[in-house]
N, C-alpha and C. Protein backbone atom coordinates (compact mmCIF):
# COMPACT_ATOMS: atom_id res chain seq x y z
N UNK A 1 149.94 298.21 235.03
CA UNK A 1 151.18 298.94 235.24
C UNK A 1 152.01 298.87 233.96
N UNK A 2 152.99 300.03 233.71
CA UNK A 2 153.56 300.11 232.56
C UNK A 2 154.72 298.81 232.53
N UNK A 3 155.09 298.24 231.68
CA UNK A 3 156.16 297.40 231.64
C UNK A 3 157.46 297.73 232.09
N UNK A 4 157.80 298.62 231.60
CA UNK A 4 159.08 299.43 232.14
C UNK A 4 158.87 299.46 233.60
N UNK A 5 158.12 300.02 234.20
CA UNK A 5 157.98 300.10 235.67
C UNK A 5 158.35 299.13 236.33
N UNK A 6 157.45 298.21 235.90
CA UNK A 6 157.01 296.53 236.52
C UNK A 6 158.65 295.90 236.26
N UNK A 7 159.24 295.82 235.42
CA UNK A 7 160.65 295.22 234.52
C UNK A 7 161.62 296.00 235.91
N UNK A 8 161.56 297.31 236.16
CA UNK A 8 162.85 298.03 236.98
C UNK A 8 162.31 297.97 238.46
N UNK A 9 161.16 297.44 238.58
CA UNK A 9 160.91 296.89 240.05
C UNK A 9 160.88 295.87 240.28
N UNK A 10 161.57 295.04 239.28
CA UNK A 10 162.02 293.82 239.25
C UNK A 10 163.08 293.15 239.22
N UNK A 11 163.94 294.54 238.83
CA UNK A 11 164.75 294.60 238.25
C UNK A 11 165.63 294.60 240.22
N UNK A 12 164.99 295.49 240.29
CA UNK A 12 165.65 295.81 241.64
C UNK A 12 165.74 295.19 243.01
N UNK A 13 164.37 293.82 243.04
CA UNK A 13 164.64 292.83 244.06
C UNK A 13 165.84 292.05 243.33
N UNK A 14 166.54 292.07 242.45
CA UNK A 14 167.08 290.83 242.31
C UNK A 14 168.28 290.29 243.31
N UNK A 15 169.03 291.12 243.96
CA UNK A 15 170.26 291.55 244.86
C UNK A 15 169.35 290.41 246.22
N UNK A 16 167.99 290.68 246.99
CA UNK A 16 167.60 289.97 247.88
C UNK A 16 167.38 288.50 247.33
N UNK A 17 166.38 288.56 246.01
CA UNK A 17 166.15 287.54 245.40
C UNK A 17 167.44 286.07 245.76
N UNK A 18 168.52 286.64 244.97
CA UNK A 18 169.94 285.97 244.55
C UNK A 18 170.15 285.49 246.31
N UNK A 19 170.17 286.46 247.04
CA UNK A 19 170.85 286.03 248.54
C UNK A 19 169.79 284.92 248.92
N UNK A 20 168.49 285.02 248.80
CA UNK A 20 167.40 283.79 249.21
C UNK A 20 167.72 282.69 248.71
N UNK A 21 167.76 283.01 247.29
CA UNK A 21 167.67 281.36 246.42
C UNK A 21 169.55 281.17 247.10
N UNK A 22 170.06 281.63 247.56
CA UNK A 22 171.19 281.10 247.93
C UNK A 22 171.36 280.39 249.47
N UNK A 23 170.42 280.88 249.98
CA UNK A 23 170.02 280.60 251.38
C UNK A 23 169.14 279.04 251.35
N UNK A 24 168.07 278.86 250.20
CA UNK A 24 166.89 278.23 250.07
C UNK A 24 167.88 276.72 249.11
N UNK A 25 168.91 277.46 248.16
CA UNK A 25 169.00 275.94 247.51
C UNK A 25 170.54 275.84 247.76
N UNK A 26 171.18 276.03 248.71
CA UNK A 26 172.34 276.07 249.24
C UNK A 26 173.68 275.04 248.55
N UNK A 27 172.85 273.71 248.56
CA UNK A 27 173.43 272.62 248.49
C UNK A 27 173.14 272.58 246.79
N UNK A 28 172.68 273.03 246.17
CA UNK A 28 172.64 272.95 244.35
C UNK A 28 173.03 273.47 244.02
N UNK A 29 173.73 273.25 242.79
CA UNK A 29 174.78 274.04 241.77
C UNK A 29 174.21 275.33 241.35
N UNK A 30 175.25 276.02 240.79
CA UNK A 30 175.36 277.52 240.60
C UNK A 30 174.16 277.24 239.36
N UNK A 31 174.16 276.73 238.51
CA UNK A 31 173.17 276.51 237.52
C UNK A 31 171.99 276.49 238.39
N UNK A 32 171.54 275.75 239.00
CA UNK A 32 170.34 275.34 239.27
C UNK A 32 169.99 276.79 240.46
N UNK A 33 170.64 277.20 240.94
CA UNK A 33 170.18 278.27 241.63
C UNK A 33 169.83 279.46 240.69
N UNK A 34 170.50 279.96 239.64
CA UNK A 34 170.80 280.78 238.62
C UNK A 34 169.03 280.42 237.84
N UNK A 35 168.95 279.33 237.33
CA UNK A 35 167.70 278.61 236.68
C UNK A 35 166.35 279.43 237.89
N UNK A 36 166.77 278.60 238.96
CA UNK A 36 165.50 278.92 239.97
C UNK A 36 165.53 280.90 239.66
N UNK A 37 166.51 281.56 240.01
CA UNK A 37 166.68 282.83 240.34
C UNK A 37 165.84 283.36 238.88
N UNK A 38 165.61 283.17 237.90
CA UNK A 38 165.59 283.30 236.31
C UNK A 38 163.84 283.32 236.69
N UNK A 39 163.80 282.03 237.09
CA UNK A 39 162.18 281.86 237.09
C UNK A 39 161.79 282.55 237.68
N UNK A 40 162.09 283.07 238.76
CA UNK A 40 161.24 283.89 239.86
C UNK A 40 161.27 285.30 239.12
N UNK A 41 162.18 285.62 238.36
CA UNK A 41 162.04 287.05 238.37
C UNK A 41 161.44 287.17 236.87
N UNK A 42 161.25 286.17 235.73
CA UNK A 42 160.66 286.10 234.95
C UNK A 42 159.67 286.25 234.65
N UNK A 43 158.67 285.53 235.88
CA UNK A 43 157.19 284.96 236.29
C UNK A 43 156.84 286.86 237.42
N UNK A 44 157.70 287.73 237.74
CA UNK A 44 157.48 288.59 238.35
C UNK A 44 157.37 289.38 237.09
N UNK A 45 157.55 289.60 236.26
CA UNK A 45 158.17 290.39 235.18
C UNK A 45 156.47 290.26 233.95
N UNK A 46 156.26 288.73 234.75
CA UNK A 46 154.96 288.51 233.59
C UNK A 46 155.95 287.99 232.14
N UNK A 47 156.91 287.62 231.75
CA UNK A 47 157.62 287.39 230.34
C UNK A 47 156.46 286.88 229.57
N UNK A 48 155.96 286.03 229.66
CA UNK A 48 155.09 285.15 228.52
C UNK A 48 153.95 286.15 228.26
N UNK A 49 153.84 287.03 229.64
CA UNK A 49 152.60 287.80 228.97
C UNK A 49 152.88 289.24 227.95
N UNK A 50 154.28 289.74 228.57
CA UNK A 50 154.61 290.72 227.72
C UNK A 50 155.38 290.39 226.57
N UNK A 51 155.77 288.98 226.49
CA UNK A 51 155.77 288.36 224.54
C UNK A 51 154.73 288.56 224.23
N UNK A 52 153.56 288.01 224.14
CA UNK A 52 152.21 288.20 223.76
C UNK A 52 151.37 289.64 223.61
N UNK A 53 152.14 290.29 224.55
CA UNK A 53 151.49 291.74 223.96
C UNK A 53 152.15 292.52 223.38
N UNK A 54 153.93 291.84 222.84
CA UNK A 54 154.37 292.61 222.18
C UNK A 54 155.05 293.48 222.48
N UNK A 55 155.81 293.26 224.21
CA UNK A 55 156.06 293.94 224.95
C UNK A 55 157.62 293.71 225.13
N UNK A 56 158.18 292.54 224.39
CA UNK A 56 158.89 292.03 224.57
C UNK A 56 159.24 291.48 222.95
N UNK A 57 160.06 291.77 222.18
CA UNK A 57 160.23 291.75 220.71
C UNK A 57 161.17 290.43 220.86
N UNK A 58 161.72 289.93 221.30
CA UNK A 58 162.88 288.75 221.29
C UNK A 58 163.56 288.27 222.35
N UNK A 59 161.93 287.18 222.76
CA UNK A 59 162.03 286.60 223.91
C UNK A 59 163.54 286.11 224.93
N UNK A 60 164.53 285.44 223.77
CA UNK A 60 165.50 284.87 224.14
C UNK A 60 166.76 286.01 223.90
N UNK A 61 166.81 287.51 223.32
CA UNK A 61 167.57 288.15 223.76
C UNK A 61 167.43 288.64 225.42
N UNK A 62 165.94 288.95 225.66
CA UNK A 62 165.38 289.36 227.00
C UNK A 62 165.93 288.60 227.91
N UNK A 63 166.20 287.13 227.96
CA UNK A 63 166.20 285.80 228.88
C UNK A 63 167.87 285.95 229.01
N UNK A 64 168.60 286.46 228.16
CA UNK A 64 169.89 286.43 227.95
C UNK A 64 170.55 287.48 228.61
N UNK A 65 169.54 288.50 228.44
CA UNK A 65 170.00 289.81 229.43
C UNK A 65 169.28 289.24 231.04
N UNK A 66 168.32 288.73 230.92
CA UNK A 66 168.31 288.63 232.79
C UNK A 66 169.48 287.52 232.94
N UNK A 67 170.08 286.63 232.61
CA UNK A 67 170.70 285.87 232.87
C UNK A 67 171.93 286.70 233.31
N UNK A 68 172.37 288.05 232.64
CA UNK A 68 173.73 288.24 232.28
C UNK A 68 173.65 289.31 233.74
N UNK A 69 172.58 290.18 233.87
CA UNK A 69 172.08 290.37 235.30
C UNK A 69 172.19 289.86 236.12
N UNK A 70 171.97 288.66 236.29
CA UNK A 70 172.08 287.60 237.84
C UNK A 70 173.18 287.61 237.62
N UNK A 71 174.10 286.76 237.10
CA UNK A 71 175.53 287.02 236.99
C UNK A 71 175.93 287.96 237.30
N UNK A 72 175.94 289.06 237.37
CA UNK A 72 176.38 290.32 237.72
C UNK A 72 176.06 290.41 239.05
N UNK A 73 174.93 290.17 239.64
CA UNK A 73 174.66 290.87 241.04
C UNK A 73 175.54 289.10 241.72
N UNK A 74 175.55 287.89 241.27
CA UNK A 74 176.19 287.20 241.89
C UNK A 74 177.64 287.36 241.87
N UNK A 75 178.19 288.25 240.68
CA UNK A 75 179.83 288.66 240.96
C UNK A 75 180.18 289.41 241.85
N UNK A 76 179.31 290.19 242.15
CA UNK A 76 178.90 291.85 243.06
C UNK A 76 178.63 291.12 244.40
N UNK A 77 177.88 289.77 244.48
CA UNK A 77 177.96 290.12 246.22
C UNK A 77 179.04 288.94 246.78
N UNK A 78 179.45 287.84 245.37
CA UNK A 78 180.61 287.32 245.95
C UNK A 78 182.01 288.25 245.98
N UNK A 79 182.03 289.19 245.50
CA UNK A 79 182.98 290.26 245.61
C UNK A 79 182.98 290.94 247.04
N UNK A 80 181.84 290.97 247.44
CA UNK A 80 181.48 291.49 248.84
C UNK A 80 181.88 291.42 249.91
N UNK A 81 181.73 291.53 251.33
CA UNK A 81 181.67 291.39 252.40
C UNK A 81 180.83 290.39 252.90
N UNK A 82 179.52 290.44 252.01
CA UNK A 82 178.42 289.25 251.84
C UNK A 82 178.85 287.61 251.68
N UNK A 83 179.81 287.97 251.30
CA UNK A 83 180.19 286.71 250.50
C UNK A 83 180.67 285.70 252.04
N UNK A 84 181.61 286.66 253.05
CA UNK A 84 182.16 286.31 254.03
C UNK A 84 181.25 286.09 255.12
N UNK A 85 179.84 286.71 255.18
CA UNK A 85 179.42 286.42 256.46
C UNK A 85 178.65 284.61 256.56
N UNK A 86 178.71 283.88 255.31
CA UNK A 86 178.48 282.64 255.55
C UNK A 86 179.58 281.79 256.18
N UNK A 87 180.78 282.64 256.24
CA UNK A 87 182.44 281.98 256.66
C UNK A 87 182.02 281.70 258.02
N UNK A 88 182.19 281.09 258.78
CA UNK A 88 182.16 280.85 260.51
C UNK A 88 183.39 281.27 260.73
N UNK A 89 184.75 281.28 260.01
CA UNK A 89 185.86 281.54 260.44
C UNK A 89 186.17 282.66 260.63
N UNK A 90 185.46 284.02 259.85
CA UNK A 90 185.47 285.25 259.92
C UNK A 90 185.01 285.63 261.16
């Protein structure tokens, strides 16, 4: 599959991704969920293999933009309505 493809269908679990690892590591810091969230979509993405084929020119700008991604979809669903349905008080 083309990289681009594989990268924006990867691109696009990340919104469920973020709500799991938030479900799965509840009790660990925003780092360590963020870290876990990184790996999963990294290792989906293939990174080490599309450095190696050249698919990927500067590994740690790439790592910097998924990072800046998760951040984003985690501002986006604590901005949410999402954010509230873990409230019991709501």
């Amino acid at each position: 599959m083309e990289f681009l493809k594989l990268f924006l269908r990867s691109i696009a679990l990340i919104p469920s991704l973020v709500q799991s690892v938030e479900l799965l590591y509840g009790a660990k810091t925003g780092a360590q969920k963020k870290d876990a969230a990184l790996s999963i979509v990294s290792s989906s993405i293939n990174v080490a293999d599309a450095v190696s084929q050249k698919q990927i020119a500067d590994a740690p700008r790439f790592t910097q933009g998924l990072h800046q991604i998760i951040d984003g979809v985690v501002q986006c669903l604590n901005a949410s309505l999402w954010a509230n349905r873990s409230d019991p008080t709501s």
